[in-house]
C-alpha atoms as a PDB file:
ATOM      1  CA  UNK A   1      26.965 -33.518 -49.341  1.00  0.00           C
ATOM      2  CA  UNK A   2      28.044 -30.153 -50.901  1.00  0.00           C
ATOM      3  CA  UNK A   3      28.213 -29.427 -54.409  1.00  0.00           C
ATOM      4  CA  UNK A   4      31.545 -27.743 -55.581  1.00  0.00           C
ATOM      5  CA  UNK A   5      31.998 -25.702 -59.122  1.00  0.00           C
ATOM      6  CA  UNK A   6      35.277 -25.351 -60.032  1.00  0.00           C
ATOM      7  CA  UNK A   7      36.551 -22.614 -62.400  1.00  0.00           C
ATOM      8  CA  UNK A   8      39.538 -23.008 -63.503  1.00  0.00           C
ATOM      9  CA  UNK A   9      42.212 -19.877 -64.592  1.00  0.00           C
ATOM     10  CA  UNK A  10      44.065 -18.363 -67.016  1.00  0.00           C
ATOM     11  CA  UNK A  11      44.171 -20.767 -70.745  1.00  0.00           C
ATOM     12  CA  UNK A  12      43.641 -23.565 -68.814  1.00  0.00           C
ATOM     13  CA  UNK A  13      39.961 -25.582 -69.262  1.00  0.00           C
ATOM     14  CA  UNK A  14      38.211 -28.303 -66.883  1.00  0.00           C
ATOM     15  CA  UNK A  15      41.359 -30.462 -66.795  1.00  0.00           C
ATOM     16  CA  UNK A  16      42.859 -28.486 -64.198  1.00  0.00           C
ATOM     17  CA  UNK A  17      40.523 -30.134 -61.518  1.00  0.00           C
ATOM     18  CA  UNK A  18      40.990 -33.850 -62.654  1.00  0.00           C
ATOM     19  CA  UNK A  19      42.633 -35.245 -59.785  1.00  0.00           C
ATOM     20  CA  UNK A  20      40.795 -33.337 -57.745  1.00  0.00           C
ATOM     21  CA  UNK A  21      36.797 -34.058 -58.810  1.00  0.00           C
ATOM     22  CA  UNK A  22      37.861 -38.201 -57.772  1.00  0.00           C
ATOM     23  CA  UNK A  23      38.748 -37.227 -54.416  1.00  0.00           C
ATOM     24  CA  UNK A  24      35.853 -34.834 -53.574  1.00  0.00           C
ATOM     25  CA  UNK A  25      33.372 -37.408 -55.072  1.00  0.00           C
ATOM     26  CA  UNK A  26      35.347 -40.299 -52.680  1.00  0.00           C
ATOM     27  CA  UNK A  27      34.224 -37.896 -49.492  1.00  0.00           C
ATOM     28  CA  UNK A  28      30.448 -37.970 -50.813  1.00  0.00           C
ATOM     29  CA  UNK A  29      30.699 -34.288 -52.676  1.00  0.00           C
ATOM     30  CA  UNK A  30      29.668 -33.511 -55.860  1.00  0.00           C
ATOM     31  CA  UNK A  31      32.540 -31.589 -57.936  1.00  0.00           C
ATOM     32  CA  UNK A  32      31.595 -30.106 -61.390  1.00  0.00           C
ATOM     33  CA  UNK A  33      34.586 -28.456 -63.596  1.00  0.00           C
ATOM     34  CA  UNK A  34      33.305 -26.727 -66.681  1.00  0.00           C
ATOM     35  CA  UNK A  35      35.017 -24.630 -69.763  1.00  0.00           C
ATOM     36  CA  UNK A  36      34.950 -21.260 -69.476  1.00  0.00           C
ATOM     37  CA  UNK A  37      34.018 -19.850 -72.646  1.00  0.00           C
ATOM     38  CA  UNK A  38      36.291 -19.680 -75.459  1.00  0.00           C
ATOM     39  CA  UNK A  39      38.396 -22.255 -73.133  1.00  0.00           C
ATOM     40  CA  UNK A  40      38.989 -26.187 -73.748  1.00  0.00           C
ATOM     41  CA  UNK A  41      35.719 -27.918 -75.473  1.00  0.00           C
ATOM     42  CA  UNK A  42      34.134 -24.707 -75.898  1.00  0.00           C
ATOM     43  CA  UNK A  43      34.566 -23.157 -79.011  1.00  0.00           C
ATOM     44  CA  UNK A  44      33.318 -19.416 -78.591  1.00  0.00           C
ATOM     45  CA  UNK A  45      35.185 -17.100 -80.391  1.00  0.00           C
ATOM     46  CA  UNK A  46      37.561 -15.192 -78.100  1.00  0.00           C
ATOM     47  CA  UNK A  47      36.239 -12.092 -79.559  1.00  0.00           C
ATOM     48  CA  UNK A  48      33.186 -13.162 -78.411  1.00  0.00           C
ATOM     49  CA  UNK A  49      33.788 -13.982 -75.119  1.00  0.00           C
ATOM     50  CA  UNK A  50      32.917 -11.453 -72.631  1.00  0.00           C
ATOM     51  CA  UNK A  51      32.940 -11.288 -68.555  1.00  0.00           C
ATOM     52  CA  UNK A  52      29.451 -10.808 -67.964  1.00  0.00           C
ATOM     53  CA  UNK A  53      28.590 -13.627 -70.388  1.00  0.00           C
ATOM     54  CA  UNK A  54      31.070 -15.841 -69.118  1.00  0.00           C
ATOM     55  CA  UNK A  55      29.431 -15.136 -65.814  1.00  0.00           C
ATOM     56  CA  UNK A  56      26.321 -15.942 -66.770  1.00  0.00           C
ATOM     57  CA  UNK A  57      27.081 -19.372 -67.875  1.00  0.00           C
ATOM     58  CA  UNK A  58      27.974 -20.200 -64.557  1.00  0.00           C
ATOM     59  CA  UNK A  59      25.059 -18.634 -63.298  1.00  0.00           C
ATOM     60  CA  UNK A  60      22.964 -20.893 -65.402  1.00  0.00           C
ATOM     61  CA  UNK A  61      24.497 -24.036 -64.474  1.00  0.00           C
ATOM     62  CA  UNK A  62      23.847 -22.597 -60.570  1.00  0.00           C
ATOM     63  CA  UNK A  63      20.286 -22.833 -61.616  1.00  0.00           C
ATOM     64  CA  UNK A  64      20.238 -26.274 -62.554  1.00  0.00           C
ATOM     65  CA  UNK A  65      21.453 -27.228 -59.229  1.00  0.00           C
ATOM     66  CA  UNK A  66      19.504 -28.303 -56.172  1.00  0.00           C
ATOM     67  CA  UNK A  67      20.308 -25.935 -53.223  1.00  0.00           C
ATOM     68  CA  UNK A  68      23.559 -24.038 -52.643  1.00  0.00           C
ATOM     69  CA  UNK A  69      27.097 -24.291 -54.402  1.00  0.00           C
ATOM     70  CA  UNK A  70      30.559 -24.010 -53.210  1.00  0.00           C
ATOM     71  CA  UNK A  71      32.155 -21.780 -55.920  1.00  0.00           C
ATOM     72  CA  UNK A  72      35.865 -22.136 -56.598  1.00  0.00           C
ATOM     73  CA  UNK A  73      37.989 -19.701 -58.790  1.00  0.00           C
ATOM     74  CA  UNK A  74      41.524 -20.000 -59.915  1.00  0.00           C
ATOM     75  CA  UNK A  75      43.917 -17.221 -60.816  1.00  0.00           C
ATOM     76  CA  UNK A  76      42.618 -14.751 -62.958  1.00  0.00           C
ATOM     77  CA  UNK A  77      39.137 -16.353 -63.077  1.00  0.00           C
ATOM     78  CA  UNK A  78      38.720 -15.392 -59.555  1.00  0.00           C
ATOM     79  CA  UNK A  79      36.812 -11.808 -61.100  1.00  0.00           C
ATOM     80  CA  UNK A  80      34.045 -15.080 -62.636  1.00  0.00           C
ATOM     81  CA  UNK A  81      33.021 -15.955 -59.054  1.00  0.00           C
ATOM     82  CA  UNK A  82      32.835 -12.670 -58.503  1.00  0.00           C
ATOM     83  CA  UNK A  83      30.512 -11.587 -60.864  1.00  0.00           C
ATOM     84  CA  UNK A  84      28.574 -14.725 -60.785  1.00  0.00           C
ATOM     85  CA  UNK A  85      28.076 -14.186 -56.783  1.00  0.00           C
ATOM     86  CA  UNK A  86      26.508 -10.416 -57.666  1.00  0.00           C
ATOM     87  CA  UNK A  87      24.291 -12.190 -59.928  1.00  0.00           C
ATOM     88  CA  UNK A  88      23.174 -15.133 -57.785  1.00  0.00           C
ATOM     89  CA  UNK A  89      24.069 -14.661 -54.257  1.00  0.00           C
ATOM     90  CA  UNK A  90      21.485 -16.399 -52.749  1.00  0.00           C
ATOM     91  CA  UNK A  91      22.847 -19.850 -54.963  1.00  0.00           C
ATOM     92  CA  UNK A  92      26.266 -19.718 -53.342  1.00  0.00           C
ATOM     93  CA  UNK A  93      27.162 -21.208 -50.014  1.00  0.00           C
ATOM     94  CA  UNK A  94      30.858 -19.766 -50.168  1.00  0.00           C
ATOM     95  CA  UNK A  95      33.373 -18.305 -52.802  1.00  0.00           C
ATOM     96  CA  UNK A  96      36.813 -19.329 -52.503  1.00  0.00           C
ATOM     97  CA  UNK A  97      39.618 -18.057 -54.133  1.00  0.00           C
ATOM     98  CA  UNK A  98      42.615 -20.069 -55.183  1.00  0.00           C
ATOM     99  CA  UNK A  99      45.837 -17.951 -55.854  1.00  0.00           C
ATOM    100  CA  UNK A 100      42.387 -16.005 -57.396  1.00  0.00           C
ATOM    101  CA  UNK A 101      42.695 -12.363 -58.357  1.00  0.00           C
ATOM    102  CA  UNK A 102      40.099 -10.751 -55.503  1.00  0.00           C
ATOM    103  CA  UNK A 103      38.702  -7.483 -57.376  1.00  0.00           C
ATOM    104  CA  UNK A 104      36.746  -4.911 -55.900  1.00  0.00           C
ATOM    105  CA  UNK A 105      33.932  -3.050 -57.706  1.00  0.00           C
ATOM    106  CA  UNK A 106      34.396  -1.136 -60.608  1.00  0.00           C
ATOM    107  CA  UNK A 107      38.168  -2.396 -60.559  1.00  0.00           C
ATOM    108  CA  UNK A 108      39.753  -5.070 -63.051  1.00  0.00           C
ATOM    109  CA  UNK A 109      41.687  -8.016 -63.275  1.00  0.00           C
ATOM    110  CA  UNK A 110      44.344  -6.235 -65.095  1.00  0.00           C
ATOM    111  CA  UNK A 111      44.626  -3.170 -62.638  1.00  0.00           C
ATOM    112  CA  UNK A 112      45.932  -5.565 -60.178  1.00  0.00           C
ATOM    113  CA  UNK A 113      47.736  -8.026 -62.181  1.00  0.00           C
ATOM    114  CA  UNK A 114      50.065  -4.539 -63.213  1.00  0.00           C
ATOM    115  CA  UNK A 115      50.613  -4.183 -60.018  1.00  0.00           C
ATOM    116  CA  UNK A 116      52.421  -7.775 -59.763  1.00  0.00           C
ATOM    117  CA  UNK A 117      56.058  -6.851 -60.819  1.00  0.00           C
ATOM    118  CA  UNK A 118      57.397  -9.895 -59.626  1.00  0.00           C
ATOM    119  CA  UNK A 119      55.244 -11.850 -61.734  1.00  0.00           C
ATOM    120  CA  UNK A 120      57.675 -13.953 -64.360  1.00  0.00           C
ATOM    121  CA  UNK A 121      54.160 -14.398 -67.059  1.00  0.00           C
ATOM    122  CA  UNK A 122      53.465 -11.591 -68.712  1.00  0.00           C
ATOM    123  CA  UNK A 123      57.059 -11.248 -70.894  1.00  0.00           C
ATOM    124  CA  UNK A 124      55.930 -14.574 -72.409  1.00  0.00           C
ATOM    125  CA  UNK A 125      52.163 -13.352 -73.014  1.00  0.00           C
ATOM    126  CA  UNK A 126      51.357 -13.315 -77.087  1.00  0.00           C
ATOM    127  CA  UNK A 127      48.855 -11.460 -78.107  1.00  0.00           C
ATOM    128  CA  UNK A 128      46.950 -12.633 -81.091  1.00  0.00           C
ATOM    129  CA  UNK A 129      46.613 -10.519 -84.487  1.00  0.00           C
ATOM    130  CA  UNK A 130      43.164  -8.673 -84.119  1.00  0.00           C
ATOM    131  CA  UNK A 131      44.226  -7.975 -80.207  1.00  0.00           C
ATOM    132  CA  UNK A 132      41.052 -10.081 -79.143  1.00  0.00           C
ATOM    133  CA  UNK A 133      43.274 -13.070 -76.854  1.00  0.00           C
ATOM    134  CA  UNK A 134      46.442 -13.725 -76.059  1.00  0.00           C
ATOM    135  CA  UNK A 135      48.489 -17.206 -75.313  1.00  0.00           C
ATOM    136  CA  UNK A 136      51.159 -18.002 -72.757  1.00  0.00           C
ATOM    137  CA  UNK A 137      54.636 -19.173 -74.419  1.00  0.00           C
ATOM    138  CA  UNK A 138      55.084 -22.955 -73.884  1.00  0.00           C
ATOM    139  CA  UNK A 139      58.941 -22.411 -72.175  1.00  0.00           C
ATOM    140  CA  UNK A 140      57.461 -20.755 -68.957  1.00  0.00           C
ATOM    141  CA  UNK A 141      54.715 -23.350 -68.267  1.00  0.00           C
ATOM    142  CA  UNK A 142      57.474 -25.008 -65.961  1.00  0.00           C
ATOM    143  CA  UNK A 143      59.251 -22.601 -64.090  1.00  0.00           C
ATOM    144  CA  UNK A 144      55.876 -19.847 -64.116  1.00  0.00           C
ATOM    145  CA  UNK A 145      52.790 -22.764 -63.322  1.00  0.00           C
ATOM    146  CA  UNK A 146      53.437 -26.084 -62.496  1.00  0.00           C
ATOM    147  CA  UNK A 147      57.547 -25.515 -60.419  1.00  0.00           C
ATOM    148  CA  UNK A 148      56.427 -28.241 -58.511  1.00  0.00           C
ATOM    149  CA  UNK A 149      54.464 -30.859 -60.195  1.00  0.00           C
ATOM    150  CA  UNK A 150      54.886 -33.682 -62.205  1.00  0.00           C
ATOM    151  CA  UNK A 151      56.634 -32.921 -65.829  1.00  0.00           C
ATOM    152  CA  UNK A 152      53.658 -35.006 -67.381  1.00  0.00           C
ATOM    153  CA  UNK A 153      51.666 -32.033 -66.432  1.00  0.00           C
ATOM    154  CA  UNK A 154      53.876 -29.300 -68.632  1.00  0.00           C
ATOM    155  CA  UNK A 155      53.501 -32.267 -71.154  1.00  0.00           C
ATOM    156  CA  UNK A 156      50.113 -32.415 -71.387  1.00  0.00           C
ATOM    157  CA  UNK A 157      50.153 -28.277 -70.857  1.00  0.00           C
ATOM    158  CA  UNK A 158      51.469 -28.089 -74.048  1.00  0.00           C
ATOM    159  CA  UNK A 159      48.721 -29.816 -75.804  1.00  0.00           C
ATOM    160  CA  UNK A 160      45.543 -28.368 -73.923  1.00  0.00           C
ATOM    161  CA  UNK A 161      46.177 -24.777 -73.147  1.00  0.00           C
ATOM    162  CA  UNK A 162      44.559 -22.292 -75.364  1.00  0.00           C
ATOM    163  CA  UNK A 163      44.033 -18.561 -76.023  1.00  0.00           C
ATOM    164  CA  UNK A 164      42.207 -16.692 -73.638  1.00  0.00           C
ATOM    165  CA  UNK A 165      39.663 -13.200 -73.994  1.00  0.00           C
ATOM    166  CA  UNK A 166      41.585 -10.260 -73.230  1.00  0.00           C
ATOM    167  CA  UNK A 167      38.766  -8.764 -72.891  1.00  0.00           C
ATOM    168  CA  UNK A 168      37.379 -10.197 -69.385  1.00  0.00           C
ATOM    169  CA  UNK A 169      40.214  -9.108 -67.944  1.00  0.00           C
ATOM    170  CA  UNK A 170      40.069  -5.185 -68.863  1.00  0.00           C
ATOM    171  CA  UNK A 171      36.465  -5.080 -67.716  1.00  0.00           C
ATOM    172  CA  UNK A 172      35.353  -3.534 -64.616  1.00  0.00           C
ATOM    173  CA  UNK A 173      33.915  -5.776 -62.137  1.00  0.00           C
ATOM    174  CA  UNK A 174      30.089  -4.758 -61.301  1.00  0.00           C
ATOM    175  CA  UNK A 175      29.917  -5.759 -57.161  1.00  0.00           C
ATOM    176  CA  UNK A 176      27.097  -4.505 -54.652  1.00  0.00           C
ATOM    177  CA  UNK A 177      27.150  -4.939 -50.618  1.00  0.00           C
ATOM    178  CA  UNK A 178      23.444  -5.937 -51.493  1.00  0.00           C
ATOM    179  CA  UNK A 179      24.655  -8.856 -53.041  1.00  0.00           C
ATOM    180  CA  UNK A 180      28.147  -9.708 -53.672  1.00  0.00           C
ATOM    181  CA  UNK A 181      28.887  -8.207 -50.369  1.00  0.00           C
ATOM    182  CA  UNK A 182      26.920 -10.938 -48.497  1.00  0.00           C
ATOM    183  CA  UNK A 183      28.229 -14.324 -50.146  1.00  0.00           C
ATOM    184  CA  UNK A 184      31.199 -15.382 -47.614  1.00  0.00           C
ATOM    185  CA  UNK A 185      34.500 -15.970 -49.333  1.00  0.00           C
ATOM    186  CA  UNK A 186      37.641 -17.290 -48.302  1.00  0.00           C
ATOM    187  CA  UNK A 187      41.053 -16.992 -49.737  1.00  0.00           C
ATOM    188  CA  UNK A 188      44.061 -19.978 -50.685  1.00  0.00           C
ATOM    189  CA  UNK A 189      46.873 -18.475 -51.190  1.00  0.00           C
ATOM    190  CA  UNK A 190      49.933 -20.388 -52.824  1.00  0.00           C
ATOM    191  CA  UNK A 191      53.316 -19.296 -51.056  1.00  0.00           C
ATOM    192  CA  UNK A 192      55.144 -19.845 -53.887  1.00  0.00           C
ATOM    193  CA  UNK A 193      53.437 -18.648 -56.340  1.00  0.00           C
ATOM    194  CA  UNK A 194      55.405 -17.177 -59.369  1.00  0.00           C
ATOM    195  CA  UNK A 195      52.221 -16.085 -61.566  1.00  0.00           C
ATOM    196  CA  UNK A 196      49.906 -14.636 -58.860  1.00  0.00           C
ATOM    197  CA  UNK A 197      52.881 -13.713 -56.501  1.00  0.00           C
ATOM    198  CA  UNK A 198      52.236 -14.098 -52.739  1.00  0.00           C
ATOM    199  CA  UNK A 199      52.585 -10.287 -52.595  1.00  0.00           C
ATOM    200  CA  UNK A 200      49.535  -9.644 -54.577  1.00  0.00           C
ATOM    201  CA  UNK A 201      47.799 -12.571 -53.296  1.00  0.00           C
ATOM    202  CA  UNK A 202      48.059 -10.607 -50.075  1.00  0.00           C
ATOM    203  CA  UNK A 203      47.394  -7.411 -51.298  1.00  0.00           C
ATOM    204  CA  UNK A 204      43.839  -8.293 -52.607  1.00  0.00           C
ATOM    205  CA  UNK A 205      42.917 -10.120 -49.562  1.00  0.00           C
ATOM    206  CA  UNK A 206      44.171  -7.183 -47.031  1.00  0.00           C
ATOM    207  CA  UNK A 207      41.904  -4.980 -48.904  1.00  0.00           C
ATOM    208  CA  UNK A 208      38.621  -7.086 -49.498  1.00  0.00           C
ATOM    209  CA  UNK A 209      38.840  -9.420 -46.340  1.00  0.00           C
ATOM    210  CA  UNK A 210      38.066 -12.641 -46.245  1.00  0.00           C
ATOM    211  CA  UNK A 211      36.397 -14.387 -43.363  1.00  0.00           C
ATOM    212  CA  UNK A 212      39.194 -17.100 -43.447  1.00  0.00           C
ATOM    213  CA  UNK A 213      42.504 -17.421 -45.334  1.00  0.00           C
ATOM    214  CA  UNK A 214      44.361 -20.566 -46.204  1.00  0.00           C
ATOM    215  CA  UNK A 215      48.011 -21.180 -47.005  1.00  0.00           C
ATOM    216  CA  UNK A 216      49.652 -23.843 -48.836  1.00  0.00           C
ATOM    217  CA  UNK A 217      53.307 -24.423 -49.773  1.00  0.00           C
ATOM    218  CA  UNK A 218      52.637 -24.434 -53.276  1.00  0.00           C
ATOM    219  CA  UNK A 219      53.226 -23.196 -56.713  1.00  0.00           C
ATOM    220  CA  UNK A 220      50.257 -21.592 -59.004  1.00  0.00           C
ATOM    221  CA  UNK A 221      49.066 -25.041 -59.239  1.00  0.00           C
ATOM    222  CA  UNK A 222      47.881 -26.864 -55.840  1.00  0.00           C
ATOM    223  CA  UNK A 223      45.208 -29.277 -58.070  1.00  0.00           C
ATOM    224  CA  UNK A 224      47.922 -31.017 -60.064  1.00  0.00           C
ATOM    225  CA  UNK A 225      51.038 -30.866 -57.265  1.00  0.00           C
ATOM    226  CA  UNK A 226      48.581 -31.373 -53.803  1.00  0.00           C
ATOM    227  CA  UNK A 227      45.095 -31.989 -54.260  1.00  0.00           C
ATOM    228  CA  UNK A 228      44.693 -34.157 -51.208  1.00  0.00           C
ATOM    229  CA  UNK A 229      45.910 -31.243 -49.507  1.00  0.00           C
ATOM    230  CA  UNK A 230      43.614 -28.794 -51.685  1.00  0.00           C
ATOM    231  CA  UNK A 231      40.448 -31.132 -51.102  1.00  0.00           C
ATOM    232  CA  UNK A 232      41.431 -31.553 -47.500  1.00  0.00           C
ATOM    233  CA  UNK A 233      40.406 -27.440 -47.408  1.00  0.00           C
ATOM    234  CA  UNK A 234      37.676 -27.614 -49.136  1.00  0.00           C
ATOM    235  CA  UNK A 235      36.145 -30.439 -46.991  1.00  0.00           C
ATOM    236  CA  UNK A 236      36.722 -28.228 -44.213  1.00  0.00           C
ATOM    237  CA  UNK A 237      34.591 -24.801 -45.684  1.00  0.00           C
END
């Protein structure tokens, strides 16, 4: 049995994973999905909300758990791993990175994400008044997340995504060799991806290799439009 933690991206909360925690539990795995803070049931303030706190959450649920953890990031939440991995590496079996931004130290999430002009997000990202968070406009959910999955998913989109820290994502990542270096970590990337193009996908793996890399057919959102096919790759790590 392996126990998998799954981190879910960009506004989004723990319902991203809820087909996917039945079907790892139905292969004899134990799958936790958690709220970042600021995200879903957790109500930090996004002004409080910072990346080495939100980090260290994980890093404290690691320590409640017998042995090693499979660590799973999605999109921009792929820096979390990260810096959870330099904190605890000996805790973490494997990182993987789903359509995950793959920083390098002392770089940021945002660095990259600039470099993504093919991204169709960021003209419908609001920033809120004070600057702290920003929200995604409800009319790209479709087209920009979830191109191939169900419509009830944009639905329920709609009611559950929130703001997010801008903050986390401007914030250098802090990585050694020592320790960050020697967690293994493999890459997912999601072919058609319109948020986290392919291009960058490829980009950040090319320069901080992975031992293995994964492809799927999918848009930025494999857990809702193929999670057998998602869990089949994890079962395989």
């Amino acid at each position: 049995m392996k126990t998998f933690i799954l981190i879910h991206g960009s506004w989004h909360n723990a319902w991203n994973w809820h087909k996917v925690v039945p079907l790892l539990e139905k292969r004899g795995h134990k799958a936790i999905a958690i709220d970042l803070p600021g995200m879903g049931r957790d109500k930090t303030r996004t002004k409080d909300v910072h990346l080495k706190t939100t980090a260290e959450k994980i890093c404290r649920l690691m320590d409640t758990i017998e042995g090693k953890v499979i660590l799973v990031g999605h999109s921009k939440n792929g820096i979390i791993i990260s810096q959870a991995a330099e904190y605890r590496p000996d805790k973490i079996e494997k990182l993987v990175y789903l359509a995950a931004y793959l920083v390098p130290n002392g770089k940021t999430q945002r660095e990259f994400s600039l470099q993504d002009t093919n991204g169709i997000l960021k003209p419908y990202v609001r920033m809120n008044e004070d600057g702290t968070g920003h929200t995604l406009e409800p009319e790209i959910y479709k087209e920009g997340l979830y191109a191939d999955c169900e419509d009830s998913i944009t639905d329920l989109a709609k009611l559950l995504l929130s703001e997010e820290s801008v903050e986390t994502g401007i914030t250098p990542l802090e990585l050694t060799e020592e320790n960050y270096g020697r967690v293994p970590r493999v890459y997912i990337e999601c072919t058609e991806d319109k948020a986290v193009t392919p291009f960058i996908q490829r980009k950040m793996y090319t320069e901080t290799p992975c031992e293995k890399v994964y492809s799927l057919p999918t848009s930025h959102s494999p857990f809702f439009s193929r999670p057998k096919e998602l869990v089949d790759i994890f079962c395989s790590l």
